[in-house]
PDB file of N, CA and C in Angstrom:
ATOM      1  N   UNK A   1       4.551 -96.235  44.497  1.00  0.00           N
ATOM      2  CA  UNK A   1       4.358 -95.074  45.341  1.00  0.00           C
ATOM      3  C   UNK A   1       4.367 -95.549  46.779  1.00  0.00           C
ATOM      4  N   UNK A   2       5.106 -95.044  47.520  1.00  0.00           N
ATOM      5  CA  UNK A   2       5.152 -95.075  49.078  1.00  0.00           C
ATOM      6  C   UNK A   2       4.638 -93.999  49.681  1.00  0.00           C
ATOM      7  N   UNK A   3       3.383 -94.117  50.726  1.00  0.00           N
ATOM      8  CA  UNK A   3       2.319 -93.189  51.668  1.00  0.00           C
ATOM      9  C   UNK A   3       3.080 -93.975  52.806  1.00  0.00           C
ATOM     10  N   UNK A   4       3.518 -92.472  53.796  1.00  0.00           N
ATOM     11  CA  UNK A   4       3.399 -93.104  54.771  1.00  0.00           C
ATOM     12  C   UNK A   4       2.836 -91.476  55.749  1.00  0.00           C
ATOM     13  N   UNK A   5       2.635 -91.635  57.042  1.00  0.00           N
ATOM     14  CA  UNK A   5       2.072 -90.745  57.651  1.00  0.00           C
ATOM     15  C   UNK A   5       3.347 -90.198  58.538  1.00  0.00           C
ATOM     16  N   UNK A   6       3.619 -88.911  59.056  1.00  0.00           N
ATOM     17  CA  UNK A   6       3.978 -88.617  59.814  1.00  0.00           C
ATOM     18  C   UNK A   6       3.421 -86.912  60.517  1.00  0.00           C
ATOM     19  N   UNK A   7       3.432 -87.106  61.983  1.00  0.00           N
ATOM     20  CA  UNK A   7       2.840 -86.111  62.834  1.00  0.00           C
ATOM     21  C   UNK A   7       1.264 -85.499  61.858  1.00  0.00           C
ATOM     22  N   UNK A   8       0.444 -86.388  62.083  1.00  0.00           N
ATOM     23  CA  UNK A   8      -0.691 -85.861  61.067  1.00  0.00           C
ATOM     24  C   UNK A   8      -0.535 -85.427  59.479  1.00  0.00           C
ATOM     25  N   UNK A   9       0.313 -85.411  58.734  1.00  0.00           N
ATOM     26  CA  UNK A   9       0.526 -85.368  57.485  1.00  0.00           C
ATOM     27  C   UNK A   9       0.805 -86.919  56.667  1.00  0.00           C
ATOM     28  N   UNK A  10       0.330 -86.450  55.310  1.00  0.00           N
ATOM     29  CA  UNK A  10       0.757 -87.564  54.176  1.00  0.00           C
ATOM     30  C   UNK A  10       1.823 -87.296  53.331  1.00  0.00           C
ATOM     31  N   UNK A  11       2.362 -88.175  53.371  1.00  0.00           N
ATOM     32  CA  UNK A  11       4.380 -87.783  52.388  1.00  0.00           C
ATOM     33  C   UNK A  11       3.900 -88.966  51.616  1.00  0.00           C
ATOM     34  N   UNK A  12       4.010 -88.717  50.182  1.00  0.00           N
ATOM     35  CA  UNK A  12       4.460 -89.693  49.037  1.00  0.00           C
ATOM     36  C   UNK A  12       5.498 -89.578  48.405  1.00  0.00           C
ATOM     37  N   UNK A  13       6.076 -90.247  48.771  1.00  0.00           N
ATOM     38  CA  UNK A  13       7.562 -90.737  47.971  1.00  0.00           C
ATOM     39  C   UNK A  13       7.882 -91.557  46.375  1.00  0.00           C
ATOM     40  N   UNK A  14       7.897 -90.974  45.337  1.00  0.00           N
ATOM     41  CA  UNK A  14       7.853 -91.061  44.478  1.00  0.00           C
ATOM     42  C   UNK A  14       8.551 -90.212  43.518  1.00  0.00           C
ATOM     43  N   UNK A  15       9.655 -90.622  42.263  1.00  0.00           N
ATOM     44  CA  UNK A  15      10.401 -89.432  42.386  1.00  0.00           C
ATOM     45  C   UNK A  15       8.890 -88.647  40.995  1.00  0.00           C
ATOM     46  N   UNK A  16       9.206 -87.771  41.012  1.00  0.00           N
ATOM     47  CA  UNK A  16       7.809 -87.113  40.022  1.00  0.00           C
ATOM     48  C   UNK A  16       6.979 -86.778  40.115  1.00  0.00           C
ATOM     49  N   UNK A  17       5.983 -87.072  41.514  1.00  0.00           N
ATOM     50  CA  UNK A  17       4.837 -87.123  42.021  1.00  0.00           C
ATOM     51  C   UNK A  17       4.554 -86.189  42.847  1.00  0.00           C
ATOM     52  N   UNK A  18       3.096 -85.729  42.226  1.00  0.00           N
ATOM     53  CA  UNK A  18       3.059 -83.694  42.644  1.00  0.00           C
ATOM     54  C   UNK A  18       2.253 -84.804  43.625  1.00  0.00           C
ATOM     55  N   UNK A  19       2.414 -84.592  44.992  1.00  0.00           N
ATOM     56  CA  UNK A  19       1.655 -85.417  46.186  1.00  0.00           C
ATOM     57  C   UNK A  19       0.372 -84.378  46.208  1.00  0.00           C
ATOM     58  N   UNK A  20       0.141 -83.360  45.805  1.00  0.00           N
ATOM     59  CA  UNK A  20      -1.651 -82.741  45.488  1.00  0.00           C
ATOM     60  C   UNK A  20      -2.036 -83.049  44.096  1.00  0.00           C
ATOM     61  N   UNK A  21      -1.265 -83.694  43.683  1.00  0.00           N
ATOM     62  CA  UNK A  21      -2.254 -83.627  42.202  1.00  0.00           C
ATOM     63  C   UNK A  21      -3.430 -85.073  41.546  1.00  0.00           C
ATOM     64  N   UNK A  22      -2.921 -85.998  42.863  1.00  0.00           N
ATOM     65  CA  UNK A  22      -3.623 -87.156  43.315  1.00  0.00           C
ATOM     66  C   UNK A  22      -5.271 -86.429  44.051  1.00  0.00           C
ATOM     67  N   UNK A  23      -4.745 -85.621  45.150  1.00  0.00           N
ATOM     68  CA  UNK A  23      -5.657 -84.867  45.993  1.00  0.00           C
ATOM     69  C   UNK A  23      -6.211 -84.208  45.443  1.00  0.00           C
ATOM     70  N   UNK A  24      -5.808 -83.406  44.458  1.00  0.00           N
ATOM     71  CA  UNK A  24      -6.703 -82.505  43.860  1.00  0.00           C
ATOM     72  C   UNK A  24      -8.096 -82.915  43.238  1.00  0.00           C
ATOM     73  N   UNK A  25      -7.344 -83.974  42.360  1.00  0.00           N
ATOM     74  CA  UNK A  25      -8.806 -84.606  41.146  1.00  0.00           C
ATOM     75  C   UNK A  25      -9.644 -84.894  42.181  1.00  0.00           C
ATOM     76  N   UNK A  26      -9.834 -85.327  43.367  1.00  0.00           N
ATOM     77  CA  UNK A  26     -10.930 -85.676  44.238  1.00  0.00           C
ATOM     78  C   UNK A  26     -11.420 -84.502  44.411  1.00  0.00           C
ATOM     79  N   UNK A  27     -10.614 -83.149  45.311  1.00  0.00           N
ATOM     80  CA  UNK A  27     -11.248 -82.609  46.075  1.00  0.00           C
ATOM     81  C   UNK A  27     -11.693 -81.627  44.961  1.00  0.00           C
ATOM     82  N   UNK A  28     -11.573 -81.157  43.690  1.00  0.00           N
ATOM     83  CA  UNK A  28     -12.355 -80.540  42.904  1.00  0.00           C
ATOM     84  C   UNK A  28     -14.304 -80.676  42.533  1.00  0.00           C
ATOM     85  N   UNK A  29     -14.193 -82.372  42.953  1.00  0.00           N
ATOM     86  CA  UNK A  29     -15.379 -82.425  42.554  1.00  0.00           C
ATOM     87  C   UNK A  29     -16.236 -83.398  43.822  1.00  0.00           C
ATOM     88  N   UNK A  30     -17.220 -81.962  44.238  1.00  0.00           N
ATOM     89  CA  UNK A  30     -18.166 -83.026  45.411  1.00  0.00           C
ATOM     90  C   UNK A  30     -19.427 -83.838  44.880  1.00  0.00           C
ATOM     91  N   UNK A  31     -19.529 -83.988  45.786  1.00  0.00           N
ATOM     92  CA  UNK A  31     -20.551 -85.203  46.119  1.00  0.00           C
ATOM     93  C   UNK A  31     -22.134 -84.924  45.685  1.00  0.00           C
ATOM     94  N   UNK A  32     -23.110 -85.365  44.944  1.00  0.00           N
ATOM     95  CA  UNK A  32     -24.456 -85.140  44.774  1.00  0.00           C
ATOM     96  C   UNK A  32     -25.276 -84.534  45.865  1.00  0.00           C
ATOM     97  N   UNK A  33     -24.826 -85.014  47.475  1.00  0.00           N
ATOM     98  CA  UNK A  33     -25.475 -84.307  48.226  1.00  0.00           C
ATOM     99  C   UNK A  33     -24.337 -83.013  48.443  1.00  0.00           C
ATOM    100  N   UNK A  34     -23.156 -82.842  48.695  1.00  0.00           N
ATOM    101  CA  UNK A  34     -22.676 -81.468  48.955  1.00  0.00           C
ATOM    102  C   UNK A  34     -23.388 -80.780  47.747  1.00  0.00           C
ATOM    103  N   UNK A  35     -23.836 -81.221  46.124  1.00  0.00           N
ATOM    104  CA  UNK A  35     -23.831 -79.962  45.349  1.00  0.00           C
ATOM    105  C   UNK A  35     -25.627 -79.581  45.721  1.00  0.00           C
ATOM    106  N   UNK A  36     -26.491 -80.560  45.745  1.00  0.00           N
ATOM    107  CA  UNK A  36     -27.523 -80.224  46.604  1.00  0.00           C
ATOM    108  C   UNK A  36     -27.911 -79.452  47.711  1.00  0.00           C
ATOM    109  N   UNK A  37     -26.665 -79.656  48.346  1.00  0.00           N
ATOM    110  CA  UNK A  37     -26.964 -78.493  50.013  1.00  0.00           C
ATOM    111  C   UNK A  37     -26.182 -76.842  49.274  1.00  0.00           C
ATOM    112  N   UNK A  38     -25.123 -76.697  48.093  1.00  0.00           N
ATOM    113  CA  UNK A  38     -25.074 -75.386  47.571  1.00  0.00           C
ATOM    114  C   UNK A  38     -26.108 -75.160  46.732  1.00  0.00           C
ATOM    115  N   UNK A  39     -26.577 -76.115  46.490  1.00  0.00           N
ATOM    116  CA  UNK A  39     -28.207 -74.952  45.651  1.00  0.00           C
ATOM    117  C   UNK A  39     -28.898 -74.687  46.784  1.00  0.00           C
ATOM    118  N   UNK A  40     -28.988 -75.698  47.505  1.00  0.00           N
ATOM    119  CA  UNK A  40     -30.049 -75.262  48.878  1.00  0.00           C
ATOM    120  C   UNK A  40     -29.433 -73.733  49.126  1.00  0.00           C
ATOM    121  N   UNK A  41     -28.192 -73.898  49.481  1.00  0.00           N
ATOM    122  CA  UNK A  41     -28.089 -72.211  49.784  1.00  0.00           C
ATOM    123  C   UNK A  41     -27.583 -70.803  48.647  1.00  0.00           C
ATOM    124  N   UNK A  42     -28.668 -71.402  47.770  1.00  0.00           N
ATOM    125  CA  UNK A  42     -28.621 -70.343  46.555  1.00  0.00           C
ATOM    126  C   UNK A  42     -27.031 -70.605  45.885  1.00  0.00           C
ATOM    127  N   UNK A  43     -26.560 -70.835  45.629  1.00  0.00           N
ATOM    128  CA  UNK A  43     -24.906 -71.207  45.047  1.00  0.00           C
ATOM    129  C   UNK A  43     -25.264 -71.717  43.829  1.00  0.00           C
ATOM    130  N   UNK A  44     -24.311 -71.015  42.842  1.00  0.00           N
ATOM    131  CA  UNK A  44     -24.564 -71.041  41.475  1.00  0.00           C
ATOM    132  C   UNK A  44     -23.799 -72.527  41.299  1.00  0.00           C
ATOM    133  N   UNK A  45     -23.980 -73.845  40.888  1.00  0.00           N
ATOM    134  CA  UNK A  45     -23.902 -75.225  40.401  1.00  0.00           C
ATOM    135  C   UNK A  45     -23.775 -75.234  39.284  1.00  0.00           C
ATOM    136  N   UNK A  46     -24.176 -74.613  38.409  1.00  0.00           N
ATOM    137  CA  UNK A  46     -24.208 -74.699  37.164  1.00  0.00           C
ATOM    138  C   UNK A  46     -22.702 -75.457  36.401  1.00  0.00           C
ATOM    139  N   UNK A  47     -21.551 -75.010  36.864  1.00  0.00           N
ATOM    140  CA  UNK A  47     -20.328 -75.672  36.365  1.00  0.00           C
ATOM    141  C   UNK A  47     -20.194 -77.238  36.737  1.00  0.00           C
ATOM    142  N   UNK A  48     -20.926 -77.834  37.682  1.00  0.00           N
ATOM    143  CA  UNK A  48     -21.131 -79.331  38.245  1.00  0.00           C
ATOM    144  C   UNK A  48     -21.989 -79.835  36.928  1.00  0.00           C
ATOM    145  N   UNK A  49     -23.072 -78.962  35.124  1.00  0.00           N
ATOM    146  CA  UNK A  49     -23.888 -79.657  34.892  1.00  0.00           C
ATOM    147  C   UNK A  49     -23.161 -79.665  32.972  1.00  0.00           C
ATOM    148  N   UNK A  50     -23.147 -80.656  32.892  1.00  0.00           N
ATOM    149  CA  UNK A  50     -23.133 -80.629  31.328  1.00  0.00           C
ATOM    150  C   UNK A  50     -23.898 -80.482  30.587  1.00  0.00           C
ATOM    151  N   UNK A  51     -25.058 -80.508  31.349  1.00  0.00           N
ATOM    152  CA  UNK A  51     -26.400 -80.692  30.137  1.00  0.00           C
ATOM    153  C   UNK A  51     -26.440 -81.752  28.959  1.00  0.00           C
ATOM    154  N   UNK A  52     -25.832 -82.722  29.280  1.00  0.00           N
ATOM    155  CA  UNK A  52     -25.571 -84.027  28.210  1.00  0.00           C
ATOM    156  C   UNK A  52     -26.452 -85.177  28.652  1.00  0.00           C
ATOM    157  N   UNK A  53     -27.217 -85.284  29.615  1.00  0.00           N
ATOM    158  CA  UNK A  53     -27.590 -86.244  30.366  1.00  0.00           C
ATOM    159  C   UNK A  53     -29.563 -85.908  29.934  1.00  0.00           C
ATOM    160  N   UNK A  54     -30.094 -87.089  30.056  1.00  0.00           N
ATOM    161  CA  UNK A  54     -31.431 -86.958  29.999  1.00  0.00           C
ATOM    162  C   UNK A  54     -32.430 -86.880  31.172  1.00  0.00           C
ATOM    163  N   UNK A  55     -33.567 -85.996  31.579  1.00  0.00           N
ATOM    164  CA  UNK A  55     -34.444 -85.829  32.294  1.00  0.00           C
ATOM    165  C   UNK A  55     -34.935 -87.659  32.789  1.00  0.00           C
ATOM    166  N   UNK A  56     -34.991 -87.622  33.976  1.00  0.00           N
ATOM    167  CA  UNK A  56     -35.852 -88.905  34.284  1.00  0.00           C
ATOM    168  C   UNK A  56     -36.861 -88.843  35.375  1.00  0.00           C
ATOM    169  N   UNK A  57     -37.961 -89.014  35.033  1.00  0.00           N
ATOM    170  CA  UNK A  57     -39.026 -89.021  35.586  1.00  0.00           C
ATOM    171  C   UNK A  57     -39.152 -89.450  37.182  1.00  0.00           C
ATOM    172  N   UNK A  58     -39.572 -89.058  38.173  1.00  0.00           N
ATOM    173  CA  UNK A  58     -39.683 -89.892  39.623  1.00  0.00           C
ATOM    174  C   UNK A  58     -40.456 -91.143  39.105  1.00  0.00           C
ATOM    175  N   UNK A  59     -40.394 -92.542  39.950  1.00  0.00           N
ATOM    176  CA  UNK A  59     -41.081 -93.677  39.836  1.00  0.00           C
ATOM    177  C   UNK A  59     -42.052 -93.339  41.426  1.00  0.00           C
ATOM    178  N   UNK A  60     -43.195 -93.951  40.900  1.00  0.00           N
ATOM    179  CA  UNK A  60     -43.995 -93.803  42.163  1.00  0.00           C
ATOM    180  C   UNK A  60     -43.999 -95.346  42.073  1.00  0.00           C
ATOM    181  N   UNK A  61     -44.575 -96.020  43.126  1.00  0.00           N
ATOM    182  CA  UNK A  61     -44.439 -97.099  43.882  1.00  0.00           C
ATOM    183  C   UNK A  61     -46.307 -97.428  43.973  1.00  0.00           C
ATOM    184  N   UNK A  62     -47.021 -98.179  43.229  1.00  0.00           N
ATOM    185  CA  UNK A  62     -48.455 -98.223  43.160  1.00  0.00           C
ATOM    186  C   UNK A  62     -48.910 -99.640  43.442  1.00  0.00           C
ATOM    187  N   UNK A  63     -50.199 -99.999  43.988  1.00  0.00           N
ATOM    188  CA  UNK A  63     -50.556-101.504  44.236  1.00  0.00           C
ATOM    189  C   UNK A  63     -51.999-101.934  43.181  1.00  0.00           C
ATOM    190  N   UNK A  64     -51.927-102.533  42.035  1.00  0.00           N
ATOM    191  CA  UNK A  64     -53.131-102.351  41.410  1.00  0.00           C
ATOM    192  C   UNK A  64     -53.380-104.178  41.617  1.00  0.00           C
ATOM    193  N   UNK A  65     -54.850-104.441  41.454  1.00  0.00           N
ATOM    194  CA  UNK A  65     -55.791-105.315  41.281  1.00  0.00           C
ATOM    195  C   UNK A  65     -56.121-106.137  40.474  1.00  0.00           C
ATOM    196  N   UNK A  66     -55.567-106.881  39.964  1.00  0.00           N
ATOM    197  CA  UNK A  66     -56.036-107.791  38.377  1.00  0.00           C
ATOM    198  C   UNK A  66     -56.592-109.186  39.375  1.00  0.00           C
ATOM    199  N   UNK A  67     -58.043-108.984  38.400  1.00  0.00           N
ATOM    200  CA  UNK A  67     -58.442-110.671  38.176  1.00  0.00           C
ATOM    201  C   UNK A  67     -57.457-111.537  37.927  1.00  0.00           C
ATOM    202  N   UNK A  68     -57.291-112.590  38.286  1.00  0.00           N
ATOM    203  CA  UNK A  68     -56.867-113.944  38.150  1.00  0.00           C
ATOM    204  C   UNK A  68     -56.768-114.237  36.721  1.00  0.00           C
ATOM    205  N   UNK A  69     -57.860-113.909  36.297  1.00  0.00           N
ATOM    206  CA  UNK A  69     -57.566-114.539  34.186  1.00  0.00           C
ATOM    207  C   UNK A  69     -57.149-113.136  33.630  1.00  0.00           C
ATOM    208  N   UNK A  70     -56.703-112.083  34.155  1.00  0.00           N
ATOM    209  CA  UNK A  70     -56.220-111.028  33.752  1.00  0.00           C
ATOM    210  C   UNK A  70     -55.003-111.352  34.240  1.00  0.00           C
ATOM    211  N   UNK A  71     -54.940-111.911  34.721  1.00  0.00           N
ATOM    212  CA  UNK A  71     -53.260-112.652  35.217  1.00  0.00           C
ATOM    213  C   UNK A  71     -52.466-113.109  34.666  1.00  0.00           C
ATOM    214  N   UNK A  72     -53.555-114.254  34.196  1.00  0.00           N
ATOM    215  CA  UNK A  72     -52.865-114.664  33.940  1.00  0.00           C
ATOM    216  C   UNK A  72     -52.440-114.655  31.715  1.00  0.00           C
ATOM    217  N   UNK A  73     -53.891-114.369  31.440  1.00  0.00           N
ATOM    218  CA  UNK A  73     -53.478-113.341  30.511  1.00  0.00           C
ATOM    219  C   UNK A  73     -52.147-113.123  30.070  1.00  0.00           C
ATOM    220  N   UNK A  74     -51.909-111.544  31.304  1.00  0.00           N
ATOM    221  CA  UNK A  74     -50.453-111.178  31.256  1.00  0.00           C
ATOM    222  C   UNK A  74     -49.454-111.859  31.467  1.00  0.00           C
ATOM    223  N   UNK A  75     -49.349-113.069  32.199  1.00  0.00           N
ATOM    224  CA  UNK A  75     -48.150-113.979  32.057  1.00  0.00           C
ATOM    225  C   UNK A  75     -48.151-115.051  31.028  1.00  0.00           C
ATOM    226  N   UNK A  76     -48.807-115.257  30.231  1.00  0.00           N
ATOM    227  CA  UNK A  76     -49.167-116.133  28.935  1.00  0.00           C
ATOM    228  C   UNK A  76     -48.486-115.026  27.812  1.00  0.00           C
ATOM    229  N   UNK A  77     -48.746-113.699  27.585  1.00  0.00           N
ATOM    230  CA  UNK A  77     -48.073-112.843  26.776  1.00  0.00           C
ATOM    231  C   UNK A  77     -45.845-112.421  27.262  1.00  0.00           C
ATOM    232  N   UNK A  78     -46.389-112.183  28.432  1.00  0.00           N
ATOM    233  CA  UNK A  78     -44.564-111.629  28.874  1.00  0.00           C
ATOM    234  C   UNK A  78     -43.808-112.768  28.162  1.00  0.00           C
ATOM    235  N   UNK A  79     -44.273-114.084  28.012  1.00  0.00           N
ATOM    236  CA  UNK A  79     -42.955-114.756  27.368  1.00  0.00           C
ATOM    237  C   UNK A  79     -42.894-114.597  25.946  1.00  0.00           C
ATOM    238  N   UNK A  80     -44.061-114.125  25.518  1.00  0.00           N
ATOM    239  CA  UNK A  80     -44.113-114.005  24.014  1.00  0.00           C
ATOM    240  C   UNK A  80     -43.664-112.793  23.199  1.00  0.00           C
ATOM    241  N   UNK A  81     -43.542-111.942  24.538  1.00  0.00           N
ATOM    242  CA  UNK A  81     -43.166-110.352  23.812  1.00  0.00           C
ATOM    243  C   UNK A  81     -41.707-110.216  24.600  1.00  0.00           C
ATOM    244  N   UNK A  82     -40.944-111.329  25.383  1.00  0.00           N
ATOM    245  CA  UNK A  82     -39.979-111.542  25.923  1.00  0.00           C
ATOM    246  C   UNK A  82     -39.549-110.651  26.725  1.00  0.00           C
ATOM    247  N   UNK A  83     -40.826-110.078  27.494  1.00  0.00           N
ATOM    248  CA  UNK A  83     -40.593-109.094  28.593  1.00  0.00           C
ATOM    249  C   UNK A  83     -41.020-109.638  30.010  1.00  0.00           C
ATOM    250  N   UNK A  84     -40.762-108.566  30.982  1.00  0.00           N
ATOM    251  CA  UNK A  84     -41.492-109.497  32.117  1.00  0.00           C
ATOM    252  C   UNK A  84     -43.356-108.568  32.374  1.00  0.00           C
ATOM    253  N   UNK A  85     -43.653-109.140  32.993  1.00  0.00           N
ATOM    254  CA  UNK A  85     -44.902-109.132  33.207  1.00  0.00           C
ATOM    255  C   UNK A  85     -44.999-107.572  33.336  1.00  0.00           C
ATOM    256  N   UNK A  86     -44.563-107.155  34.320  1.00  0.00           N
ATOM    257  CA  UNK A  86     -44.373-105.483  34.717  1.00  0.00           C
ATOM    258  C   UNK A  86     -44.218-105.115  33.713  1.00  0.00           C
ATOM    259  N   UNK A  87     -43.341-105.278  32.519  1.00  0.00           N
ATOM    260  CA  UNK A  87     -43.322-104.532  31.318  1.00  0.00           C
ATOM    261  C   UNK A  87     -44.408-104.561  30.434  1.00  0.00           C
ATOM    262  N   UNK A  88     -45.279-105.761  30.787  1.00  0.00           N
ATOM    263  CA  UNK A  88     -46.476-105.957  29.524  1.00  0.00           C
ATOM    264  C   UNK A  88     -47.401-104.725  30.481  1.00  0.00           C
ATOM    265  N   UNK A  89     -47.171-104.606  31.366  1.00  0.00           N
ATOM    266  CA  UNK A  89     -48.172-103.814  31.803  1.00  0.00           C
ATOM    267  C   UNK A  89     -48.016-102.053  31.861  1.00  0.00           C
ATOM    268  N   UNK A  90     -46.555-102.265  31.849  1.00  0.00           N
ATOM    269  CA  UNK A  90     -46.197-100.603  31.452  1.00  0.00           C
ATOM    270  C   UNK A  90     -46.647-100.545  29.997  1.00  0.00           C
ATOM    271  N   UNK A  91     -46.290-101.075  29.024  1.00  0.00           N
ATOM    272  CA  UNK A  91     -45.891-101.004  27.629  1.00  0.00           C
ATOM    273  C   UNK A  91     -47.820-100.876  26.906  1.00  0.00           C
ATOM    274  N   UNK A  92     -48.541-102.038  27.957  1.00  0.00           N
ATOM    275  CA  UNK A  92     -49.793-101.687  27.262  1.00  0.00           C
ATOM    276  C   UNK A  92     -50.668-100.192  28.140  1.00  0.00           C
ATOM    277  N   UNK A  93     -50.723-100.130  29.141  1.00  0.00           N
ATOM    278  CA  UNK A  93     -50.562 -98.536  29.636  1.00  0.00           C
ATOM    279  C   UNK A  93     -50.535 -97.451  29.111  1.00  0.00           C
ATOM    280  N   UNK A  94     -49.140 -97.637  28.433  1.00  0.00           N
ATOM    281  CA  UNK A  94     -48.849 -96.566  27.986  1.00  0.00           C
ATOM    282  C   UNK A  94     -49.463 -96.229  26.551  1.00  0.00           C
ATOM    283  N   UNK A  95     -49.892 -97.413  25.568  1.00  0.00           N
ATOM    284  CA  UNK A  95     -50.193 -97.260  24.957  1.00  0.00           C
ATOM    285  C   UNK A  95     -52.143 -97.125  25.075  1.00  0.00           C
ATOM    286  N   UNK A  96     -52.459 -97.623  25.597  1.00  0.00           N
ATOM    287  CA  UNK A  96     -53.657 -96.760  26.007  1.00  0.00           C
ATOM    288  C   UNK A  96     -53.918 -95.342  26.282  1.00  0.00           C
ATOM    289  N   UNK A  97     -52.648 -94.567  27.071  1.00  0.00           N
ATOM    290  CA  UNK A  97     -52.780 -93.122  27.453  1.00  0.00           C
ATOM    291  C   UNK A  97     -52.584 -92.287  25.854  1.00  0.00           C
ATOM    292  N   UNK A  98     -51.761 -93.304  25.050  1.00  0.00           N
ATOM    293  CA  UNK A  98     -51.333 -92.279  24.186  1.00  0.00           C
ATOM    294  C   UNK A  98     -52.339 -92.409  22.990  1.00  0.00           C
ATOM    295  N   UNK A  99     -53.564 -93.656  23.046  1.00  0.00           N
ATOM    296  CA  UNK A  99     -54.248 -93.657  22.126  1.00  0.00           C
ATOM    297  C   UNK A  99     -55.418 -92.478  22.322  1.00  0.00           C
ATOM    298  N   UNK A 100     -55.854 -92.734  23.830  1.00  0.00           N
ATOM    299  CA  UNK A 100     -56.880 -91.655  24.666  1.00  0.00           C
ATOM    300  C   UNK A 100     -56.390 -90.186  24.434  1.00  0.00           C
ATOM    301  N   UNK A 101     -54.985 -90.009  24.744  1.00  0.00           N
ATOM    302  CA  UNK A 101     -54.597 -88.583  24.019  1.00  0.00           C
ATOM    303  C   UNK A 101     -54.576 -87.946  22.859  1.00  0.00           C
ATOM    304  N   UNK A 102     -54.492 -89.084  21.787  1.00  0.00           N
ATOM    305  CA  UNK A 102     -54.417 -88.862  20.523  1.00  0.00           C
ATOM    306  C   UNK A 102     -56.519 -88.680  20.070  1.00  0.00           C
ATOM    307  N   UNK A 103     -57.115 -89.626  20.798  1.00  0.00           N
ATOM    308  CA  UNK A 103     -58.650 -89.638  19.919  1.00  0.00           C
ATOM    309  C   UNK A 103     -59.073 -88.106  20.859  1.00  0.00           C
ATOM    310  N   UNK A 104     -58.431 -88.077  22.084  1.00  0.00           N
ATOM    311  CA  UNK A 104     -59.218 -86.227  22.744  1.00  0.00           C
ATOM    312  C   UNK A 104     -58.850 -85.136  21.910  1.00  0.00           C
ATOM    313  N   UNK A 105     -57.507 -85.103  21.443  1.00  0.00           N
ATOM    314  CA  UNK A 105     -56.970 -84.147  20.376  1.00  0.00           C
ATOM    315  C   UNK A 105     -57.601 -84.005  18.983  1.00  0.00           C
TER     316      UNK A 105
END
């Protein structure tokens, strides 16, 4: 394919080649923030969503406190459950919330 420019336009030279049908597949589909600023202004999006994709939670960003032998504790286990440390601490977390939820129920 040969692009070349003349007086502000694009010519592709190619014998076969619909020169919008390159352009098109782009300009059909915007950008996460353009489809964001049409919901902002009430604009139905709905054709941008497949509904195939899964919900994901915001991450908050937190600073917590462990003792030193709670430390190290957790880094004596991460190699054993072959996670990293952050994960021994999500993974036992979580299973605390869900034991506390389960004995309130």
């Amino acid at each position: 394919m040969l692009l070349y420019a003349h007086e502000s336009e694009i010519f592709f030279r190619n014998e076969g080649l619909n020169p919008y049908a390159y352009m098109s597949s782009t300009l059909d589909k915007p950008t996460a923030d353009e489809i964001a600023k049409m919901a902002d202004r009430n604009e139905d999006v709905s054709r941008y969503f497949t509904n195939k994709g899964t919900a994901r939670y915001s991450i908050k960003r937190i600073n917590v406190d462990f003792s030193a032998p709670m430390l190290t504790e957790l880094d004596e286990m991460a190699p054993e459950l072959n996670i990293s440390r952050q994960a021994v601490i999500k993974s036992f977390l979580r299973q605390a919330l869900d034991q506390h939820r389960l004995a309130r129920s």
